[in-house]
Protein backbone atom coordinates (compact mmCIF):
# COMPACT_ATOMS: atom_id res chain seq x y z
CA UNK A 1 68.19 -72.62 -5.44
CA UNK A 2 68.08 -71.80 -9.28
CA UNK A 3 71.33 -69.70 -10.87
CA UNK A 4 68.24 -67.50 -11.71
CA UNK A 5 65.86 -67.38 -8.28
CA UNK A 6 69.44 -66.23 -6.93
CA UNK A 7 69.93 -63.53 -8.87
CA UNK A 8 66.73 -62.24 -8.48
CA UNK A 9 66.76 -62.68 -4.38
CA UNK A 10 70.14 -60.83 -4.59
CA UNK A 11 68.79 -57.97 -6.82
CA UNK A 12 65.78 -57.62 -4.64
CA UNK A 13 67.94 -57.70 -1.08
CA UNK A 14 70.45 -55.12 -3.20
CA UNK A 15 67.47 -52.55 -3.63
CA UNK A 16 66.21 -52.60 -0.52
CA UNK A 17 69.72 -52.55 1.24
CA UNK A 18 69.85 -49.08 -0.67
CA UNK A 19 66.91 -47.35 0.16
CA UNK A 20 67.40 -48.15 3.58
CA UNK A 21 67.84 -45.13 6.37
CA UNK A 22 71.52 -44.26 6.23
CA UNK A 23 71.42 -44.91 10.27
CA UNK A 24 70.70 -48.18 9.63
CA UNK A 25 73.81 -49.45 8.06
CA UNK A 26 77.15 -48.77 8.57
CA UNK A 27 77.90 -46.60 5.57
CA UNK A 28 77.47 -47.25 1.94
CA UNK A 29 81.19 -47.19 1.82
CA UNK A 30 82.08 -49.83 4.63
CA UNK A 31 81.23 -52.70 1.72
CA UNK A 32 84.47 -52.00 0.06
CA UNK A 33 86.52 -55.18 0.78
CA UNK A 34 89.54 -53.23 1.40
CA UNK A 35 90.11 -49.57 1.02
CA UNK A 36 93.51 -48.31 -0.71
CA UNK A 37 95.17 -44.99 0.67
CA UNK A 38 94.76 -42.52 -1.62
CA UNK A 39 97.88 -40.60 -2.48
CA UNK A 40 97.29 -36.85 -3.37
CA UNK A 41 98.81 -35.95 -7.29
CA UNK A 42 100.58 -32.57 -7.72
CA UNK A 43 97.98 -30.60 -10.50
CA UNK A 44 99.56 -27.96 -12.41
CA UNK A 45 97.05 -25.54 -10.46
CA UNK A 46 98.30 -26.75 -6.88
CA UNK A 47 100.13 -23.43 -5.54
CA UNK A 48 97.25 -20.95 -7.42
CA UNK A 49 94.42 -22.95 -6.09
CA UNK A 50 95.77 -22.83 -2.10
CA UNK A 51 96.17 -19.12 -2.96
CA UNK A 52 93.16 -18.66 -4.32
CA UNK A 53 91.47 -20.52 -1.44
CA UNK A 54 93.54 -18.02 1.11
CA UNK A 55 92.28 -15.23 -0.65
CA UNK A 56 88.86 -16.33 0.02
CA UNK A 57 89.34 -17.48 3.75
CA UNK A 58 90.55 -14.35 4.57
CA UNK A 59 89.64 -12.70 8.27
CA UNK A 60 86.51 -10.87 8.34
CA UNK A 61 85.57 -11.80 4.93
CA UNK A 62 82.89 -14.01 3.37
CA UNK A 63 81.07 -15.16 0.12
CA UNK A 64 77.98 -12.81 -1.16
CA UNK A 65 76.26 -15.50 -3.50
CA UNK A 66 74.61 -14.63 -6.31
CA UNK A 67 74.20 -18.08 -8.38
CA UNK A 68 70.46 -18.27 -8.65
CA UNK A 69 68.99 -19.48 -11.83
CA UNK A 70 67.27 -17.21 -14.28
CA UNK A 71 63.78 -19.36 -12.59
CA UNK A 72 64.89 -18.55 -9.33
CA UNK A 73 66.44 -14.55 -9.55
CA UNK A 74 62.78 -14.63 -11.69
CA UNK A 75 61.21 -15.34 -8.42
CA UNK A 76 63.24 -12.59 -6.42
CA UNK A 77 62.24 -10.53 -8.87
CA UNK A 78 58.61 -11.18 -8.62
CA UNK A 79 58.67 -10.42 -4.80
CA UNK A 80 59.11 -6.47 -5.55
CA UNK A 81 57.05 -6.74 -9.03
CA UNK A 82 59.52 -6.66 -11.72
CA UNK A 83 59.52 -8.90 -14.50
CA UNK A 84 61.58 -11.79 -15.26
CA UNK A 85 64.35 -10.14 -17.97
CA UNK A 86 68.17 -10.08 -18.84
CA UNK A 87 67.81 -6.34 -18.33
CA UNK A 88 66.13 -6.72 -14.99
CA UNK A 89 68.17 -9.22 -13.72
CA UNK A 90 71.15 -7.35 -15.00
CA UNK A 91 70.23 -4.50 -12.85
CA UNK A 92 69.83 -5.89 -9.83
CA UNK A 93 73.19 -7.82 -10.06
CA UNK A 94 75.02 -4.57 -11.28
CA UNK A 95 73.34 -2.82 -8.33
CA UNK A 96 75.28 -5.61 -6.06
CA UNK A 97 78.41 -6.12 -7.54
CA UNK A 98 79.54 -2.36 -8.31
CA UNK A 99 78.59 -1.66 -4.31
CA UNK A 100 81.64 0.59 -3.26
CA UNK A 101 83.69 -0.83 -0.44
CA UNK A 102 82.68 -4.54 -0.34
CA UNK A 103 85.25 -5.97 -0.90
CA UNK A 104 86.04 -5.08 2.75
CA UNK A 105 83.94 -7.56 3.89
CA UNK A 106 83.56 -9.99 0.62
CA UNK A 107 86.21 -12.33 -0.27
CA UNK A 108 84.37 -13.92 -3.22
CA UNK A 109 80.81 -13.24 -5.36
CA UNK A 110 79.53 -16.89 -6.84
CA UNK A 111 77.56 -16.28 -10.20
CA UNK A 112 75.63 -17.69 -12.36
CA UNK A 113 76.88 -18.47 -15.98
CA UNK A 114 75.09 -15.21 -18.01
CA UNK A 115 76.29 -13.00 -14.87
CA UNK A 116 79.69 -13.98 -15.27
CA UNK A 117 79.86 -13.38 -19.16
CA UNK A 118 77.38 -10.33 -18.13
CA UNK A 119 78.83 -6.67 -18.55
CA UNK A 120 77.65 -3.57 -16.30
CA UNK A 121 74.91 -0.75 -18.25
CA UNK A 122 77.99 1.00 -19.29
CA UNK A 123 80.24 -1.79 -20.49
CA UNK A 124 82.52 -3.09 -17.59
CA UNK A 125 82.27 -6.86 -17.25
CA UNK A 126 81.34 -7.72 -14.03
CA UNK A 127 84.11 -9.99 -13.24
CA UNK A 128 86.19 -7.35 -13.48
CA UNK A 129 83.99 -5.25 -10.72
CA UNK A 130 84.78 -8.17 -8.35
CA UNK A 131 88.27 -8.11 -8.99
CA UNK A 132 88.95 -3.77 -8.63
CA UNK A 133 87.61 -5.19 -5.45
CA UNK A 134 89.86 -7.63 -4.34
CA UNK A 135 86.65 -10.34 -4.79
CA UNK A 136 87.09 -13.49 -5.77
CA UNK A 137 84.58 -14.33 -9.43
CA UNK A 138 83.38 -17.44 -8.52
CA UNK A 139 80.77 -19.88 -10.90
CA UNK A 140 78.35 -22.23 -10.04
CA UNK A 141 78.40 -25.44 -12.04
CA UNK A 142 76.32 -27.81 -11.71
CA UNK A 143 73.05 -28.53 -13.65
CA UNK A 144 70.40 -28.89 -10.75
CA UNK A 145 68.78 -31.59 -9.11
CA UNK A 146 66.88 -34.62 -10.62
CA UNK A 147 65.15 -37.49 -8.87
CA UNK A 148 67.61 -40.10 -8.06
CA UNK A 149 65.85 -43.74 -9.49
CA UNK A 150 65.93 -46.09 -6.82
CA UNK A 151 65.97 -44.29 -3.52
CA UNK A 152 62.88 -42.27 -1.70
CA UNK A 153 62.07 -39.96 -3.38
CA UNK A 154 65.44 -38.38 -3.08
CA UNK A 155 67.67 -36.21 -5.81
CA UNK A 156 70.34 -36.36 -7.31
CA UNK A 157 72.53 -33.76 -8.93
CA UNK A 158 73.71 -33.56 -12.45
CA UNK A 159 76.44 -31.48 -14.73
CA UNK A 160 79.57 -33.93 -14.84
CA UNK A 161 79.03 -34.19 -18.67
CA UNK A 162 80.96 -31.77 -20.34
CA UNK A 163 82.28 -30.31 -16.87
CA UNK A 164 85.76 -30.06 -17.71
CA UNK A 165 85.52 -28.18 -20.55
CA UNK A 166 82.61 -25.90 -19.36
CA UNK A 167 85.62 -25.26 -16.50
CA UNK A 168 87.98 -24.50 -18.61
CA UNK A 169 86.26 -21.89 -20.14
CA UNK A 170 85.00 -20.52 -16.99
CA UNK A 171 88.84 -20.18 -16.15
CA UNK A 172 89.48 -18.04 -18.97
CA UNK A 173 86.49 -15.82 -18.24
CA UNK A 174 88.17 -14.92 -14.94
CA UNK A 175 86.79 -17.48 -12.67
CA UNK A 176 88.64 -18.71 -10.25
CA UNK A 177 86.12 -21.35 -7.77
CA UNK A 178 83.27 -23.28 -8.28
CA UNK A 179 79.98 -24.15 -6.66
CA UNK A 180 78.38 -27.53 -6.89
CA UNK A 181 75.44 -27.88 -4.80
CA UNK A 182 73.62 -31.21 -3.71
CA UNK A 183 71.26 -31.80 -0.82
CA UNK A 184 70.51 -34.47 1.44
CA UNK A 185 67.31 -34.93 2.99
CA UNK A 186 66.63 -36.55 6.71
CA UNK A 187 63.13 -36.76 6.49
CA UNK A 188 63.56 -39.19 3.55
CA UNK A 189 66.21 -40.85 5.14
CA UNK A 190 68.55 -40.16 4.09
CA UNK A 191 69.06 -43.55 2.41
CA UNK A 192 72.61 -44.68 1.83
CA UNK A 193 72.22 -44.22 -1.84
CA UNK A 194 71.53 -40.75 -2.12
CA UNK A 195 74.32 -40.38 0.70
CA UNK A 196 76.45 -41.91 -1.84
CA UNK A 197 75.70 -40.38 -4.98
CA UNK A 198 75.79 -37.14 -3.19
CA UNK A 199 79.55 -37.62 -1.89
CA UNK A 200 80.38 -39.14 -5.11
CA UNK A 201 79.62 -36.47 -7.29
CA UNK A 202 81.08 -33.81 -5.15
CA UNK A 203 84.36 -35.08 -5.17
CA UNK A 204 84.05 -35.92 -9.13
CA UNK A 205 83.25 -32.05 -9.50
CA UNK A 206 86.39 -31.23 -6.92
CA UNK A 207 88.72 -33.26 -8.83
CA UNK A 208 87.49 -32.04 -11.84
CA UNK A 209 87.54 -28.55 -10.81
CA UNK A 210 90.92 -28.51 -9.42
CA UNK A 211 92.57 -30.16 -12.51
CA UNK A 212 91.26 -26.66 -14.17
CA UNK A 213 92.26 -24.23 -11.89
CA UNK A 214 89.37 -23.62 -10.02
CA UNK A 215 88.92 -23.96 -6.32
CA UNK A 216 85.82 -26.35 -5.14
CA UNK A 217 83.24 -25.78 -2.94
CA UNK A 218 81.92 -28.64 -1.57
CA UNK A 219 78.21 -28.31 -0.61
CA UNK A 220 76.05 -31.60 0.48
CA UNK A 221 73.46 -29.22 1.82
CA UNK A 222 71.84 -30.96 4.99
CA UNK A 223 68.30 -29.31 4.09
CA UNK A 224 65.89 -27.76 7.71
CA UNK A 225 63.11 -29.51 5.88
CA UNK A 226 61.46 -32.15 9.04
CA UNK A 227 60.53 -32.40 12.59
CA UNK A 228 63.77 -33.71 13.57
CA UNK A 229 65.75 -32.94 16.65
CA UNK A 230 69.06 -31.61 16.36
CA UNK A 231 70.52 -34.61 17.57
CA UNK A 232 69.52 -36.56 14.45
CA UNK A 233 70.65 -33.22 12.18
CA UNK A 234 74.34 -34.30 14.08
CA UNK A 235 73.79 -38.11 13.01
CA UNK A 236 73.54 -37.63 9.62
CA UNK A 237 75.79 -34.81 9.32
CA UNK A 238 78.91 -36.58 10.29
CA UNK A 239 78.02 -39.43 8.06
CA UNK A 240 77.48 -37.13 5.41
CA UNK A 241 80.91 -36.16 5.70
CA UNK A 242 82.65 -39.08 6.03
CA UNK A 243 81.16 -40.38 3.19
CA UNK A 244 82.15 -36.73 1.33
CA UNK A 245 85.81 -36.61 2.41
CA UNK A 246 86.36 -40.47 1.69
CA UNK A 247 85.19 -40.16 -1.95
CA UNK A 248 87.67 -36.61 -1.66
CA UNK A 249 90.55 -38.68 -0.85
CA UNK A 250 89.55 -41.08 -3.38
CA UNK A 251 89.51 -39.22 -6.13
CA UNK A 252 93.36 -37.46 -5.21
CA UNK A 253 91.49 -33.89 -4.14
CA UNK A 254 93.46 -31.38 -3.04
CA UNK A 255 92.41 -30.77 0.67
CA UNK A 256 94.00 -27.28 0.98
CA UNK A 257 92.90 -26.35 -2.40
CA UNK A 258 88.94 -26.73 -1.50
CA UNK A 259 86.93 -24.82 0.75
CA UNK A 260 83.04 -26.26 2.58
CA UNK A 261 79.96 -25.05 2.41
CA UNK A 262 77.53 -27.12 4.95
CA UNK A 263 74.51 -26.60 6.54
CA UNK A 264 74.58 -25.56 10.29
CA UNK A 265 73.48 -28.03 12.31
CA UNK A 266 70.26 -27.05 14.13
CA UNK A 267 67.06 -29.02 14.99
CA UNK A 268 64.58 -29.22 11.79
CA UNK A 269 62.71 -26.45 10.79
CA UNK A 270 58.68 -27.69 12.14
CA UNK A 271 60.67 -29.22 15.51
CA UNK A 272 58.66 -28.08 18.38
CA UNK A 273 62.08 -26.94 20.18
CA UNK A 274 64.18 -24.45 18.75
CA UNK A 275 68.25 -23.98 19.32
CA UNK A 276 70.11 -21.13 20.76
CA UNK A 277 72.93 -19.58 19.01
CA UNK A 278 75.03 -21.79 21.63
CA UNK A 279 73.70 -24.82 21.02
CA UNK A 280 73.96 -24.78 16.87
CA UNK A 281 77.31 -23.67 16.96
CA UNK A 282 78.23 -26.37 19.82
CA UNK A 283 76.90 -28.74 17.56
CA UNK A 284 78.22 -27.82 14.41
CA UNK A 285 81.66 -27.52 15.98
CA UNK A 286 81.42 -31.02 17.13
CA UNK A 287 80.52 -31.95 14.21
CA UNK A 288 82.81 -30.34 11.65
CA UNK A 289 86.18 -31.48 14.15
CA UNK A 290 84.85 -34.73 14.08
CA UNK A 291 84.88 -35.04 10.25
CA UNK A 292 86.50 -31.97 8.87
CA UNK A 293 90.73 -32.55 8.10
CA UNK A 294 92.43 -28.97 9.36
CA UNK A 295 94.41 -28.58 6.35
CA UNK A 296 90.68 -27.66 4.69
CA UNK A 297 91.41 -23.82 4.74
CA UNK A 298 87.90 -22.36 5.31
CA UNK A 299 84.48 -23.25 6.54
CA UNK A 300 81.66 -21.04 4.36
CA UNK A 301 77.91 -21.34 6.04
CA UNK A 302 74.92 -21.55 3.51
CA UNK A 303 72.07 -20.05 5.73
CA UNK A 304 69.38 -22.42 4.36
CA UNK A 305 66.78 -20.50 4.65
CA UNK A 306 67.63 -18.86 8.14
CA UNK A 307 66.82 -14.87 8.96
CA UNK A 308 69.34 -12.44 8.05
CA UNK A 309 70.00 -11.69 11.66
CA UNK A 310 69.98 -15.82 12.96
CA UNK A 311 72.41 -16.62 10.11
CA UNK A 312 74.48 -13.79 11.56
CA UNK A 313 74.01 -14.68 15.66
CA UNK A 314 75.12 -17.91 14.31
CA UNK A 315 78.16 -17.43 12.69
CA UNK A 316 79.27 -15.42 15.50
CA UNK A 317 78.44 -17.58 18.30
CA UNK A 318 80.80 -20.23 15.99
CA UNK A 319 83.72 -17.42 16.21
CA UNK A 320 84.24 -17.09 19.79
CA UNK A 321 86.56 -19.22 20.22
CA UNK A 322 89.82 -20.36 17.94
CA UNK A 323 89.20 -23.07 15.24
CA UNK A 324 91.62 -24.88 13.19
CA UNK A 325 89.57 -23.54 9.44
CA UNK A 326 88.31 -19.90 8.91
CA UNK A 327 84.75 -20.00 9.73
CA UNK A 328 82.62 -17.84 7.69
CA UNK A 329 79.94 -17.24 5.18
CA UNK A 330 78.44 -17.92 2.33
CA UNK A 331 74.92 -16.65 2.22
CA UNK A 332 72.53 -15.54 -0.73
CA UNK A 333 69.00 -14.80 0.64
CA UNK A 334 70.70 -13.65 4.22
CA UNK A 335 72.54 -11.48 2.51
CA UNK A 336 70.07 -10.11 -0.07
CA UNK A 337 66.82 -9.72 1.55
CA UNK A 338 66.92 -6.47 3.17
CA UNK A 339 68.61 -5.17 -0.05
CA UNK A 340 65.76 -6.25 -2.79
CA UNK A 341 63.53 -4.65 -0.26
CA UNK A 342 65.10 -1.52 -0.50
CA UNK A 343 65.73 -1.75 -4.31
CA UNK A 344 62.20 -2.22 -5.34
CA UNK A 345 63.64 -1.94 -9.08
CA UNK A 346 63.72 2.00 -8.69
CA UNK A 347 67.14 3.61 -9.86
CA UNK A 348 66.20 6.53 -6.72
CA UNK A 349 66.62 3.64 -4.46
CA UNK A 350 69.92 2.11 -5.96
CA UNK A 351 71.97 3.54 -3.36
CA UNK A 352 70.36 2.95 -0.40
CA UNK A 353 69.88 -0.56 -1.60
CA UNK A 354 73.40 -0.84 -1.94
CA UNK A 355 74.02 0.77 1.80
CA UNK A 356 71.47 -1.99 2.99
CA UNK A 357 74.85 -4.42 1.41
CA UNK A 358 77.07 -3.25 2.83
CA UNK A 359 75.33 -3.19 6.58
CA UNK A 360 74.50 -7.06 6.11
CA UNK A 361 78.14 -7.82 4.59
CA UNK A 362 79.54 -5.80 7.65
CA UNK A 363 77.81 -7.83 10.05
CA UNK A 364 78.14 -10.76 8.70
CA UNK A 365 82.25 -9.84 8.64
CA UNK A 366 81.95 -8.63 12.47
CA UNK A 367 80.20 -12.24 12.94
CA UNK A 368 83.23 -13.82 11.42
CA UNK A 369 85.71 -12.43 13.74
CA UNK A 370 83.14 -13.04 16.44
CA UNK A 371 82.44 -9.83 17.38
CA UNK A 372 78.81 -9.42 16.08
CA UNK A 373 76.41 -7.96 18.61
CA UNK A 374 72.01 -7.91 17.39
CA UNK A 375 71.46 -4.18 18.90
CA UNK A 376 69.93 -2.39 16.34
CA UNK A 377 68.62 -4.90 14.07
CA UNK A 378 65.43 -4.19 11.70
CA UNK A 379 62.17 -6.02 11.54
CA UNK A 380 62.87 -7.33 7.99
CA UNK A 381 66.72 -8.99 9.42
CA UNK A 382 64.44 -11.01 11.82
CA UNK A 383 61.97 -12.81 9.64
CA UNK A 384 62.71 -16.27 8.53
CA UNK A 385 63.33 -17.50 5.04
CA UNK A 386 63.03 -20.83 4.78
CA UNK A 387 60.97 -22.25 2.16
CA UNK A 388 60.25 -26.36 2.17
CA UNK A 389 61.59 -28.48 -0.64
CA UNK A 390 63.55 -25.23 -1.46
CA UNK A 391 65.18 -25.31 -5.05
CA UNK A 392 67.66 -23.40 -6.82
């Protein structure tokens, strides 16, 4: 065969090898001839960022998050009528972060770049709100999700140009984590490529976050998007993961300095059988001491999309018995929903709003330490959220 019918055979063979179902092969990873033990480097952040990571995996204590884009907080917006505006959004972030007694049940607040360089109506920055509070600022960094070339119809997720220093400066606005978010899809797959560039780029972003003093959250989001059973959400969880905390140790990342954010795993969100509170946290268990080391300090749930109140069953059903991490929360719309009801942009409804907070934060906490019970739930805590192809 020609030098150049080779190369072409091997090119084509390469492509197709990549947009393959992840299932199918052994792991995008496995083709490394030989893989070197990675040996963890001492940053000069090492001692502040387990701290800092403590602080946030405290008991009975979660993340409220808050790091919607000015598109998306537009959108929140627009369910209750109110126009998409700094002042606006402004308002409703003021109304969440100044809520009295949070902190109680809030560990950390992830924000969006103009929130965290925001100020209050009467000139407190907000970071300092979270901190009176004992709440942890937190930033989200990355730059959203593009189509990834090559794979089917899958994304990728960009921001590591210009990361560092963007951290840096985050740092000495008061910030002290990060969010990078990237998803995985399993009815498009997943193929091993986006597996890849998914795990890859997290752990760029948690290196590059702990070299400047901010704690990582790592977040390949597992999206509810399919028909699938839960049994397939399992399969390509834990190769998710493997895939995540091998590019982790590759890149000399800090296990106790980080802290997760997955998906729980559950059956997709059109699959003809739905999961009890039982089974997602049996299988999520499984799944996360399978792949997860225990000197990762805490476990923080996205809800995905999830009612207020299944988020909530869920967590707690996860809580009743010990686990080696802190097992907790990080939830935006489960957390907000009820309270941008109540808000309805009208300053005479500020304060209930922010009661309606501090009821969802409270449960939420109570899930944590697994003592969460439904009775009295509302209407409005029991209707679903999820949205399909859902984007930040």
């Amino acid at each position: 065969m020609a030098a150049t019918s080779f190369a072409k055979l091997n090119a084509t063979s390469s492509q197709w090898i990549a947009q393959q179902p992840f299932n199918q092969r052994t792991g995008s990873a496995s083709f490394s001839p030989a893989r070197r033990v990675s040996v963890v480097r001492a940053g000069s952040y090492s001692d502040e960022l387990v701290k800092t990571a403590k602080t946030i995996a405290s008991p009975g204590r979660g993340i409220l998050a808050i790091d919607e884009s000015n598109a998306t907080c537009g959108k929140r917006l627009a369910s209750i009528g109110l126009d998409n505006t700094e002042v606006n959004r402004q308002a409703y972030r003021q109304l969440l972060l100044t809520t009295p007694g949070l902190g109680e049940y809030i560990s950390g607040a992830i924000m969006f770049e103009e929130t965290l360089y925001q100020s209050t109506t009467d000139g407190k920055k907000m970071v300092d709100c979270l901190i009176e509070q004992n709440i942890v600022p937190g930033i989200k960094v990355d730059k959203g999700l593009v189509p990834l070339p090559g794979s089917n119809n899958e994304s990728w997720c960009q921001g590591l140009d210009g990361l560092a220093s963007r951290s840096a400066e985050y740092y000495n606005q008061g910030a002290r984590f990060a969010k990078w978010r990237t998803v995985v899809s399993i009815p498009c797959g997943p193929s091993a490529l986006a597996v890849k560039e998914a795990a890859w780029g997290l752990a760029r972003y948690a290196s590059i976050s702990q070299d400047n003093g901010l704690v990582p959250i790592v977040e390949p989001e597992i999206l509810l998007d399919g028909d699938h059973s839960i049994d397939r959400t399992l399969e390509v969880a834990e190769k998710v993961w493997s895939e995540v905390f091998f590019y982790l140790a590759q890149n000399n990342v800090m296990f106790e300095g980080i802290l997760l954010k997955p998906s729980m795993v559950t059956p997709g969100a059109e699959h003809k059988e739905k999961a009890s509170p039982e089974t997602i946290a049996k299988y999520t268990l499984t799944m996360l001491k399978r792949r997860v080391p225990p000197a990762v300090p805490g476990i923080m749930f996205l809800s995905g999309g999830q009612s207020e109140m299944e988020a909530t069953l869920n967590l707690n059903a996860m809580n009743q018995t010990p686990n080696p991490w802190h097992v907790s929360f990080s939830y935006a719309r489960a957390l907000q929903n009820t309270v941008l009801k109540t808000w309805q942009g009208l300053p005479e409804n500020v304060d209930a709003a922010k009661q309606s907070l501090l009821v969802r934060a409270k449960a939420n906490s109570l899930a944590q330490l697994g003592k969460y019970t439904a009775e009295g739930e509302s209407d409005d805590a029991k209707k679903g959220m999820f949205v399909k192809g859902y984007t930040y």
